[in-house]
C-alpha atoms as a PDB file:
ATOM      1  CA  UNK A   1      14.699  -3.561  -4.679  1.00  0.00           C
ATOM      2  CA  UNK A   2      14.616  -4.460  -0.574  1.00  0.00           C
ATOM      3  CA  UNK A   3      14.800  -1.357   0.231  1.00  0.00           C
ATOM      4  CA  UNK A   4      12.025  -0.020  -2.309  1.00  0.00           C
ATOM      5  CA  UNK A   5       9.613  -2.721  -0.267  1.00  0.00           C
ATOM      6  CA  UNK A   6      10.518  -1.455   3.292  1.00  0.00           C
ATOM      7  CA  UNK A   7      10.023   2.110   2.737  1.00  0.00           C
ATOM      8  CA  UNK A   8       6.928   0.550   1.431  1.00  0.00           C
ATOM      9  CA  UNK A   9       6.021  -1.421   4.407  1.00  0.00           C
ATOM     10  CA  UNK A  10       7.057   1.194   6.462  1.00  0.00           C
ATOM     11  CA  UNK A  11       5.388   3.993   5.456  1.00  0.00           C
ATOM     12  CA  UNK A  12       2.021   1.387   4.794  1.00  0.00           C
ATOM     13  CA  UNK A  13       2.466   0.792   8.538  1.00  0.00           C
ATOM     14  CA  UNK A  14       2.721   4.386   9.747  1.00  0.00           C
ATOM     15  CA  UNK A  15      -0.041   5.559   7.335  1.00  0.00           C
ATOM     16  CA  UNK A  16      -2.541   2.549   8.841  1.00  0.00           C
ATOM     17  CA  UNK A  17      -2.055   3.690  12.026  1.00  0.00           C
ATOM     18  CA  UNK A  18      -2.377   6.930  11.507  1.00  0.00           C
ATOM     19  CA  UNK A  19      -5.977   6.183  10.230  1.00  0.00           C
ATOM     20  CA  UNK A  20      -6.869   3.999  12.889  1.00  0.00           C
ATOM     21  CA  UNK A  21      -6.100   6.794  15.166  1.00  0.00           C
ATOM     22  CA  UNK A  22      -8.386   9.347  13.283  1.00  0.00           C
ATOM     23  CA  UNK A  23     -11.185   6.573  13.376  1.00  0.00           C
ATOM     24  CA  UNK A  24     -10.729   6.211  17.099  1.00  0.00           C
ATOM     25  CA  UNK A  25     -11.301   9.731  17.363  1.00  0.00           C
ATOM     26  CA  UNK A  26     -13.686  10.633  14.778  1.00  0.00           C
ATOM     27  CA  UNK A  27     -15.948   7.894  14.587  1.00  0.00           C
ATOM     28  CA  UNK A  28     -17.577   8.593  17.241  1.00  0.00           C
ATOM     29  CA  UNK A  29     -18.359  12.609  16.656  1.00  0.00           C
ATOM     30  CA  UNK A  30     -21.123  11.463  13.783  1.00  0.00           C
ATOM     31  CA  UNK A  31     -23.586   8.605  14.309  1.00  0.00           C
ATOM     32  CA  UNK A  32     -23.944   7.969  10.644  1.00  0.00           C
ATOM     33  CA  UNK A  33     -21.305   8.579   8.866  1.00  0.00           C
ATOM     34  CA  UNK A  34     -17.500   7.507   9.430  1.00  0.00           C
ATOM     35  CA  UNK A  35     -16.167  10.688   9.579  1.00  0.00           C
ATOM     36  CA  UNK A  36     -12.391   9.661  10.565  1.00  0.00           C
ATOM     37  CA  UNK A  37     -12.487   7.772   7.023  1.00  0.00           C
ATOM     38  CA  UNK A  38     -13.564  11.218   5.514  1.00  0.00           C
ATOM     39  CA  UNK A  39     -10.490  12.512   7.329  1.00  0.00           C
ATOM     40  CA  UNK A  40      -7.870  10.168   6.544  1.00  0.00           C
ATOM     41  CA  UNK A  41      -8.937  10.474   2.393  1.00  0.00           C
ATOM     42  CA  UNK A  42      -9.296  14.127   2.962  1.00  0.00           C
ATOM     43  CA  UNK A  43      -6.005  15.067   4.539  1.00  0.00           C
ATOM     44  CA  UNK A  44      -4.500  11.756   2.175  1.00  0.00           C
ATOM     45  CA  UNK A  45      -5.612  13.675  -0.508  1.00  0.00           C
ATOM     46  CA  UNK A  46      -4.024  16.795  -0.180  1.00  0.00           C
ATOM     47  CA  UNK A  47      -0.667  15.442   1.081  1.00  0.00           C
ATOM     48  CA  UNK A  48      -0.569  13.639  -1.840  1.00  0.00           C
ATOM     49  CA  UNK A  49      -1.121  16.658  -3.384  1.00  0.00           C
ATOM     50  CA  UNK A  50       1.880  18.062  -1.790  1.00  0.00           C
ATOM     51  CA  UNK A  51       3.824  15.324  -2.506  1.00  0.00           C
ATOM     52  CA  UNK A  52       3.850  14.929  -6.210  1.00  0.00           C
ATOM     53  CA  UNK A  53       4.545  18.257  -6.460  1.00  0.00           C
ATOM     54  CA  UNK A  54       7.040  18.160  -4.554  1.00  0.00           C
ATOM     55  CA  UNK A  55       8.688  15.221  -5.988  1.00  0.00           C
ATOM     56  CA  UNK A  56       8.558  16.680  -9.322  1.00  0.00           C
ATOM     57  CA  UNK A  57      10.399  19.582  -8.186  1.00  0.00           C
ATOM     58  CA  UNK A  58      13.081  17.330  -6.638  1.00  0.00           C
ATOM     59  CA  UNK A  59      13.879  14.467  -9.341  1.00  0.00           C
ATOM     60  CA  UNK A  60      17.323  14.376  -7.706  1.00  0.00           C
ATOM     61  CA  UNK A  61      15.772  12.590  -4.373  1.00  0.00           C
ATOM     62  CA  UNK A  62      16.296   8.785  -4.490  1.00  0.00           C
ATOM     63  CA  UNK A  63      12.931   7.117  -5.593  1.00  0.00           C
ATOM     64  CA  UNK A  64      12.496   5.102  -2.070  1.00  0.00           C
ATOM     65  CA  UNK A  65      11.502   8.644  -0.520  1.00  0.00           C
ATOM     66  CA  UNK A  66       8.480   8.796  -2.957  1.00  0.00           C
ATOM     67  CA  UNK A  67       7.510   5.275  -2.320  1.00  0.00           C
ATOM     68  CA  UNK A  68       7.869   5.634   1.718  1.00  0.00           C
ATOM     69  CA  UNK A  69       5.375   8.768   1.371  1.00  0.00           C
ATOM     70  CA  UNK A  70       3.099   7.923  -1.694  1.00  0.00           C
ATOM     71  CA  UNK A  71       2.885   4.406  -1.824  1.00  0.00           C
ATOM     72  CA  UNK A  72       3.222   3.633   1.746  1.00  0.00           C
ATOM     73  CA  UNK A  73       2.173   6.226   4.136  1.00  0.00           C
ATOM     74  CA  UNK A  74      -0.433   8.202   2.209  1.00  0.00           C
ATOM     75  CA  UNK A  75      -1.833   4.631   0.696  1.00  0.00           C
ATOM     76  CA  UNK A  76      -1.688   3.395   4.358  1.00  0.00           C
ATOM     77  CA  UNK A  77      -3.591   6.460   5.855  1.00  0.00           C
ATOM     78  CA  UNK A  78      -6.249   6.607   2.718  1.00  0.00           C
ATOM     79  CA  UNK A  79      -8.381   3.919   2.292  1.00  0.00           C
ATOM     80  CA  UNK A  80     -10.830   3.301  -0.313  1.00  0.00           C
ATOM     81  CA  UNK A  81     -11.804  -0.279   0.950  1.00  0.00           C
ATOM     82  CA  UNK A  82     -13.290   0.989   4.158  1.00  0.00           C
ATOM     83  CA  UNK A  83     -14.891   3.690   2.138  1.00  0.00           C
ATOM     84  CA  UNK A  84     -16.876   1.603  -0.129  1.00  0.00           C
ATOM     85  CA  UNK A  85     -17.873  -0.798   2.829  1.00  0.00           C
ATOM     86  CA  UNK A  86     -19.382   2.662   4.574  1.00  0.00           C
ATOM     87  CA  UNK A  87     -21.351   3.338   1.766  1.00  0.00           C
ATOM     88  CA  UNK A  88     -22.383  -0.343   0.988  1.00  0.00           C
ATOM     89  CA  UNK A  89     -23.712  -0.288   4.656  1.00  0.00           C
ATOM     90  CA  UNK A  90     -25.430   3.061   4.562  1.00  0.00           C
ATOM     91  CA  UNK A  91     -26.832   1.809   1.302  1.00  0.00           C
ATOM     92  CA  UNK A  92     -28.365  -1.734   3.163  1.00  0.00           C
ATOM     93  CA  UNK A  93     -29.828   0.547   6.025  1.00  0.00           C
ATOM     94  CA  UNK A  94     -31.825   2.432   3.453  1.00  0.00           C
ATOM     95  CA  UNK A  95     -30.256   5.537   4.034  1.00  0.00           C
ATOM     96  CA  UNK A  96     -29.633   6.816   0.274  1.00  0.00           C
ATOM     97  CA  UNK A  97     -29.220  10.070   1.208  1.00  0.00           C
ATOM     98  CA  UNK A  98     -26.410   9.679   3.819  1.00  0.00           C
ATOM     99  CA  UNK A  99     -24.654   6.868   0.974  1.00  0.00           C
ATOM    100  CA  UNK A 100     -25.240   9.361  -1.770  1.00  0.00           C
ATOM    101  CA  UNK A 101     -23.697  12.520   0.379  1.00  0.00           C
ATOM    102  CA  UNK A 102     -20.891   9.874   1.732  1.00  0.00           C
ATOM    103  CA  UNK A 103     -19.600   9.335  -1.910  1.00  0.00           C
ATOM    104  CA  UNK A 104     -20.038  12.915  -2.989  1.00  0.00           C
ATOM    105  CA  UNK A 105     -17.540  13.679   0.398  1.00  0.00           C
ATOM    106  CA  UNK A 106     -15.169  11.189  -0.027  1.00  0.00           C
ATOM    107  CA  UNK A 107     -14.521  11.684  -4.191  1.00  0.00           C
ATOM    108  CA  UNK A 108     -15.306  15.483  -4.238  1.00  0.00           C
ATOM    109  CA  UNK A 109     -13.547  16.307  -1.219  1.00  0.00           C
ATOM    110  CA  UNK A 110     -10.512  13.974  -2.047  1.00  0.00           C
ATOM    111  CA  UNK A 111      -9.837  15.612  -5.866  1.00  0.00           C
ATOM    112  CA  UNK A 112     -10.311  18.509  -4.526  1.00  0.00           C
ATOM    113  CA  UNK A 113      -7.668  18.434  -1.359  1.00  0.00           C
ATOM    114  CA  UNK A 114      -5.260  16.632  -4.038  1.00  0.00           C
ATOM    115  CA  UNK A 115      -5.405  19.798  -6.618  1.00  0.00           C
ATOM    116  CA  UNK A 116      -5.222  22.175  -3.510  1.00  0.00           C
ATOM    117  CA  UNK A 117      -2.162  20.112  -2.483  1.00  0.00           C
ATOM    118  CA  UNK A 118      -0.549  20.945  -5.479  1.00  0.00           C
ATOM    119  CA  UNK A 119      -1.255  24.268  -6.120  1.00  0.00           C
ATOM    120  CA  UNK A 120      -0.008  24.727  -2.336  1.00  0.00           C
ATOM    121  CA  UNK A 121       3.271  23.168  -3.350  1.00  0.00           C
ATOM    122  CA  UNK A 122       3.365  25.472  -6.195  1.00  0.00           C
ATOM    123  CA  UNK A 123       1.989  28.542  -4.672  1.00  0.00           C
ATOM    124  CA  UNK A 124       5.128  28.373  -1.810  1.00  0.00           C
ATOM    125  CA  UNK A 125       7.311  27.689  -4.214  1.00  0.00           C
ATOM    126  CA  UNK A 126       6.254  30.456  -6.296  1.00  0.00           C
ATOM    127  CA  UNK A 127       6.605  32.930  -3.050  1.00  0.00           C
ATOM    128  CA  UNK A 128      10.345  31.488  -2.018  1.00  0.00           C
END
């Protein structure tokens, strides 16, 4: 059970610095909207993608390796907290449009990259 919670923590760690990073860099490109949050849920999404298909394939791997990269790193890097509070904000500076495009981004965009994870995963699979 310990070691369940570090690979946790660990990964957690990792993935939250890994989005700080991309908001240190991407913030700044857009005025309006967050766009190193966009990343981080983006690129989240379709590792995690990647991941449970990859997983699936490998039921032999001890279950710690899908909590390090799952749970902890990919829940670390995405973040739906900061999300929400970009949106709430856009929303209180009466700009709609940007709130309404920021939530279309961010859910669209994060399906989407999760489904073209997987059908990565399967597609290379399918080719080896």
């Amino acid at each position: 059970m310990w070691l369940s919670f570090l690979a946790i923590g660990v990964g957690a760690t990792i993935g939250a610095w890994l989005r700080f990073a991309l908001s240190i860099w991407l913030n700044p490109v857009h005025g309006t909207v967050p766009l190193g949050t966009l990343a981080a849920n983006l690129l989240g999404g379709y590792a995690v993608g990647l991941a449970l298909a990859f997983f699936i394939s490998h039921p032999e791997l001890p279950p710690q390796w899908r909590l390090f990269v799952v749970t902890g790193l990919l829940g670390g890097l995405t973040t739906f907290s900061s999300f929400s509070a970009e949106v709430v904000d856009l929303l209180q500076r009466q700009q709609l449009g940007w709130g309404l495009l920021t939530i279309a981004l961010h859910l669209g965009g994060s399906l989407s990259m999760t489904a073209l994870g997987w059908w990565s995963w399967r597609l290379a699979r399918s080719l080896a």
